[in-house]
N, C-alpha and C. Protein backbone atom coordinates (compact mmCIF):
# COMPACT_ATOMS: atom_id res chain seq x y z
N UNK A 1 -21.59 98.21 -15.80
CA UNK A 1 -21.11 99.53 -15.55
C UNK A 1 -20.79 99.74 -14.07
N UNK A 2 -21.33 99.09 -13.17
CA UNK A 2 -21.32 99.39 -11.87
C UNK A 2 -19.89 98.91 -11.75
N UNK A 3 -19.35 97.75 -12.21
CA UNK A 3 -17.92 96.72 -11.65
C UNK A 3 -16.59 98.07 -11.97
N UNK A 4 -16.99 99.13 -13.43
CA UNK A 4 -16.26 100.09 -13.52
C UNK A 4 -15.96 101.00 -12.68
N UNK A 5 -17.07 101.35 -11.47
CA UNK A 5 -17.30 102.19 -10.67
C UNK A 5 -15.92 101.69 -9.64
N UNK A 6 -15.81 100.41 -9.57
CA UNK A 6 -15.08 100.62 -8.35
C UNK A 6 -13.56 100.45 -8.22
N UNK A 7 -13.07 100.77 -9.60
CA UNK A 7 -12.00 100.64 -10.28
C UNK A 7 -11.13 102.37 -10.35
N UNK A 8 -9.86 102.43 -9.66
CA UNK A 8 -9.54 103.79 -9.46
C UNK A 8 -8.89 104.14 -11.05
N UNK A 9 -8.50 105.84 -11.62
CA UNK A 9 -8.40 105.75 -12.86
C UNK A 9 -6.81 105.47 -12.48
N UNK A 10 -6.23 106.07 -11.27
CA UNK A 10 -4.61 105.64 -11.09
C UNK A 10 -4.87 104.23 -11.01
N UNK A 11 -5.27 103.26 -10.25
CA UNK A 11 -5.10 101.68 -10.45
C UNK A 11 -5.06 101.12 -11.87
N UNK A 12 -5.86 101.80 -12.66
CA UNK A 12 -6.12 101.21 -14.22
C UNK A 12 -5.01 102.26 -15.25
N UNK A 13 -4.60 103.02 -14.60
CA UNK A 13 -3.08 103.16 -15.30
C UNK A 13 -2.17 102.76 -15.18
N UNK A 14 -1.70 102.57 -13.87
CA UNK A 14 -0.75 101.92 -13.35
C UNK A 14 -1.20 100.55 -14.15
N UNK A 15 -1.80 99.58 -14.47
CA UNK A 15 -2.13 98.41 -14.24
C UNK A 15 -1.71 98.33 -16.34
N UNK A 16 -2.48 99.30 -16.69
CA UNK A 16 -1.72 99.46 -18.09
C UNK A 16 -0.34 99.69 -18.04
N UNK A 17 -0.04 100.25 -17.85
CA UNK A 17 1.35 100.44 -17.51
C UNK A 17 2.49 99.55 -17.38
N UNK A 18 1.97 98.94 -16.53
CA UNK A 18 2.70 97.40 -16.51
C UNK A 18 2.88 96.65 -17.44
N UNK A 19 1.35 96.01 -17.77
CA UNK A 19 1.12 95.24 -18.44
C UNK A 19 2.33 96.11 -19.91
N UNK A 20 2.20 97.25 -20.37
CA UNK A 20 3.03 97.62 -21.59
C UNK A 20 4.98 97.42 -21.00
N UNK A 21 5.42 97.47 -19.93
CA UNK A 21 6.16 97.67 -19.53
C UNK A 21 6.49 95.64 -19.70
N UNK A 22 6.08 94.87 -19.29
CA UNK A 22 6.36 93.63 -19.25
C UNK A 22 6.43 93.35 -20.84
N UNK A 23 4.86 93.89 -21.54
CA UNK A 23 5.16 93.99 -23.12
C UNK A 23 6.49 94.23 -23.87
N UNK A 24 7.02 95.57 -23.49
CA UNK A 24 8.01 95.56 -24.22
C UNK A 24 9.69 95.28 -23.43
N UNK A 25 9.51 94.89 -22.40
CA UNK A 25 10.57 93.76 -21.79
C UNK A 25 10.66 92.40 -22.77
N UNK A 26 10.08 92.16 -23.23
CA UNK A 26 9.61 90.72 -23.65
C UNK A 26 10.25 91.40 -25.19
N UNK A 27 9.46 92.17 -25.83
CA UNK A 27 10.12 92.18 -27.05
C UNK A 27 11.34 92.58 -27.44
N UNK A 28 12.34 93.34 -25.77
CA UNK A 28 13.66 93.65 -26.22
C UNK A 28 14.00 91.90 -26.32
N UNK A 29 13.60 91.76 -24.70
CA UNK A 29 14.58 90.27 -24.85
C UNK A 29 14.91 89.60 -26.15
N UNK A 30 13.61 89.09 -26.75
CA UNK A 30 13.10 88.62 -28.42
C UNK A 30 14.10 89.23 -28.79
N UNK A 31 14.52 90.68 -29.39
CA UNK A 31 15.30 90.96 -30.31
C UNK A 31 16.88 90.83 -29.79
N UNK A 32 17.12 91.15 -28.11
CA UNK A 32 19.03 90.68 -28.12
C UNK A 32 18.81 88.84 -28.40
N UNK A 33 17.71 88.21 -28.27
CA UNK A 33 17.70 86.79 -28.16
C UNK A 33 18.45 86.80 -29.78
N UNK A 34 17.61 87.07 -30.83
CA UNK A 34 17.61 87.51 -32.15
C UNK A 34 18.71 88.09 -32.94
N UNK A 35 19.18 88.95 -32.16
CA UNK A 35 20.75 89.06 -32.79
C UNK A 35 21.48 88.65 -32.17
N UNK A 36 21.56 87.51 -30.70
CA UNK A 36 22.61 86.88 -31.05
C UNK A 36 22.71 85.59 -31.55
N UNK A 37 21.58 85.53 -32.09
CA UNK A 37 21.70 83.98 -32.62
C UNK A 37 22.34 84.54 -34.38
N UNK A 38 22.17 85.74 -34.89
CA UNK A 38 22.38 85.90 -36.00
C UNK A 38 23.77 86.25 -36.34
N UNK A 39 24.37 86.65 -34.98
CA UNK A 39 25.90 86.99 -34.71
C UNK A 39 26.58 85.68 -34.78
N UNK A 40 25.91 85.10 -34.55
CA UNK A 40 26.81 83.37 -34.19
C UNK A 40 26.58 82.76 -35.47
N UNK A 41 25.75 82.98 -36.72
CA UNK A 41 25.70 82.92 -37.78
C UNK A 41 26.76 83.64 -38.74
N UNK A 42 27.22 84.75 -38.62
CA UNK A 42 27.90 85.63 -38.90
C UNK A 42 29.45 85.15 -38.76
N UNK A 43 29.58 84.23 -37.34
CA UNK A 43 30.64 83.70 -36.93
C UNK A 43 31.13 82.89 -37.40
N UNK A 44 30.09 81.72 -37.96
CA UNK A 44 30.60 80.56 -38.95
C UNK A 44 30.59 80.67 -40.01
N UNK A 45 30.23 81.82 -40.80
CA UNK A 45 30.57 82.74 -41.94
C UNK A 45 31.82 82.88 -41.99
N UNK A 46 32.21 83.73 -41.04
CA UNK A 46 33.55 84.67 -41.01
C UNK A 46 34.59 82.64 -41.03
N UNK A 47 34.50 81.67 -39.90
CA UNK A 47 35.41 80.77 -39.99
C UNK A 47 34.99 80.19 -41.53
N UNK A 48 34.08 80.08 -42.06
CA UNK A 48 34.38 79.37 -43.36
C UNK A 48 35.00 80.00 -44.37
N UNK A 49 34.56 81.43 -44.23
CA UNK A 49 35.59 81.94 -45.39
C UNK A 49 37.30 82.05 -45.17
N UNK A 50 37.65 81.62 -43.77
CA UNK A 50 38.74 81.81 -43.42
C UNK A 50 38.98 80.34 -44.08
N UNK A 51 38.69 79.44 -43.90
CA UNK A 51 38.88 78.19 -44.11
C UNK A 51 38.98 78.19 -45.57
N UNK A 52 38.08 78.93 -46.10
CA UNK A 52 38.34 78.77 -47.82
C UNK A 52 39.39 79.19 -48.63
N UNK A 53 39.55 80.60 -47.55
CA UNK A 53 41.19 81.42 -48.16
C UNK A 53 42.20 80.28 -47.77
N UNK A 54 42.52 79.67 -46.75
CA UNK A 54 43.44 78.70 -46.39
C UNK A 54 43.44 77.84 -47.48
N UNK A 55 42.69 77.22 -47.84
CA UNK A 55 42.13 76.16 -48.87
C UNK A 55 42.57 76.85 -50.80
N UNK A 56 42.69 78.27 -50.76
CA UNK A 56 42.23 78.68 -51.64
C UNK A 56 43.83 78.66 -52.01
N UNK A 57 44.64 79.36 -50.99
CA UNK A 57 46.41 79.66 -51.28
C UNK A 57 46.89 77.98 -51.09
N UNK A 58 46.32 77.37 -50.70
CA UNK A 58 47.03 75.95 -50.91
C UNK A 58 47.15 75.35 -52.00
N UNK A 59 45.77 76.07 -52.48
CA UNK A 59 45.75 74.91 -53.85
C UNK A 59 46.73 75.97 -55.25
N UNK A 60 46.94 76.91 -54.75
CA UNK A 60 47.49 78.04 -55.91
C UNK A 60 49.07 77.48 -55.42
N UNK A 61 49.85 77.02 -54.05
CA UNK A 61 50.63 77.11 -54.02
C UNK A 61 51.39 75.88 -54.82
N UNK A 62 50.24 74.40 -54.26
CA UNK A 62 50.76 73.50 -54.79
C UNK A 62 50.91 73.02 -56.31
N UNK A 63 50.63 74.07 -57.07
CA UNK A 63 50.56 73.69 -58.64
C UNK A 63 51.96 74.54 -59.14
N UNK A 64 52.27 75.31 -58.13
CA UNK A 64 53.75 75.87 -58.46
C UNK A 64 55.17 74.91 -57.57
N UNK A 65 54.19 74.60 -56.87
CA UNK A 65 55.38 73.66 -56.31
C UNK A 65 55.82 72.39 -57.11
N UNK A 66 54.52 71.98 -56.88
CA UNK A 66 54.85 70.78 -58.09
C UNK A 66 55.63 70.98 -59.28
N UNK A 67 55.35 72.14 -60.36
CA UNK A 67 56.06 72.43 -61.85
C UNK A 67 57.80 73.08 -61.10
N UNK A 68 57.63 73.29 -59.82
CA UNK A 68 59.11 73.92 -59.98
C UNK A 68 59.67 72.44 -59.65
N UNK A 69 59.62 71.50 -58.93
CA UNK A 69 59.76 70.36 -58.09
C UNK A 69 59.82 69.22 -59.64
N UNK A 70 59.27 69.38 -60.56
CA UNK A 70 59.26 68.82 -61.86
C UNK A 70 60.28 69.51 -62.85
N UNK A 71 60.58 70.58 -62.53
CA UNK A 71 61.90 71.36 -63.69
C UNK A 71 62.89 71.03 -62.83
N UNK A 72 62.89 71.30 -61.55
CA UNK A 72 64.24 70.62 -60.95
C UNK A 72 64.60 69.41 -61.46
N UNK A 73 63.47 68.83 -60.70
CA UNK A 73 64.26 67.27 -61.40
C UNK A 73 64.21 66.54 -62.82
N UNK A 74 63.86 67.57 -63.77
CA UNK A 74 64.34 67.57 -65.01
C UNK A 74 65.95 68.07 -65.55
N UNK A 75 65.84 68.91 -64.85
CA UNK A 75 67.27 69.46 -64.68
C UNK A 75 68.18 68.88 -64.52
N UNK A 76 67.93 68.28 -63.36
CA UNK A 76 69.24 67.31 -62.60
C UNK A 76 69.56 66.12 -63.50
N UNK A 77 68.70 65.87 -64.24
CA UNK A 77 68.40 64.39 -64.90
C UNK A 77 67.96 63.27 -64.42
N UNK A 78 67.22 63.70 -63.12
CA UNK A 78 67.14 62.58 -61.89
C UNK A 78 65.37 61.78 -62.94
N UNK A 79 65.58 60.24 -62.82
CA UNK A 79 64.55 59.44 -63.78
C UNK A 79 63.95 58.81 -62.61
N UNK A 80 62.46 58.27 -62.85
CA UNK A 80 61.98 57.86 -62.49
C UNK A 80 61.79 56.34 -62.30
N UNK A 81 61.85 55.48 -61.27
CA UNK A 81 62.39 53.88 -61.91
C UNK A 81 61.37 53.08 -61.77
N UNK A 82 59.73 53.91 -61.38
CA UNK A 82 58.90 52.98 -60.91
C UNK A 82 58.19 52.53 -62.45
């Protein structure tokens, strides 16, 4: 009890104070740390689905290309000699 005595109540607020102030420094950091790692997740989301639509009209285009590219050259009468 005596070591309490010589402890001011402003020093031991201030001293809390801090200590909560460094506390929640630390847990913003943690959370911008936190969303941006989840943003950059979000990012290779957004490019794969871009990649899939690319992927997606290619494959719709080439099955019409092909049948028109096959009535043409049915048309023409052009044969195959291999």
């Amino acid at each position: 009890m005596g070591m309490l005595k010589n402890f001011t109540i402003r020093a031991v607020m201030l001293t809390i104070l801090g200590l909560f102030c460094l506390l929640w420094s630390g847990v913003g950091l943690f959370s911008i740390h936190s969303l941006g790692a989840l943003s950059e997740g979000n990012d290779v989301d957004r490019h794969l689905v871009k990649q899939m639509t690319v992927l997606k009209r290619q494959r719709s285009i080439f099955p019409r290309h092909h049948s028109s590219f096959t009535r043409n050259r049915q048309q023409s009468g052009w044969q195959n000699t291999d």
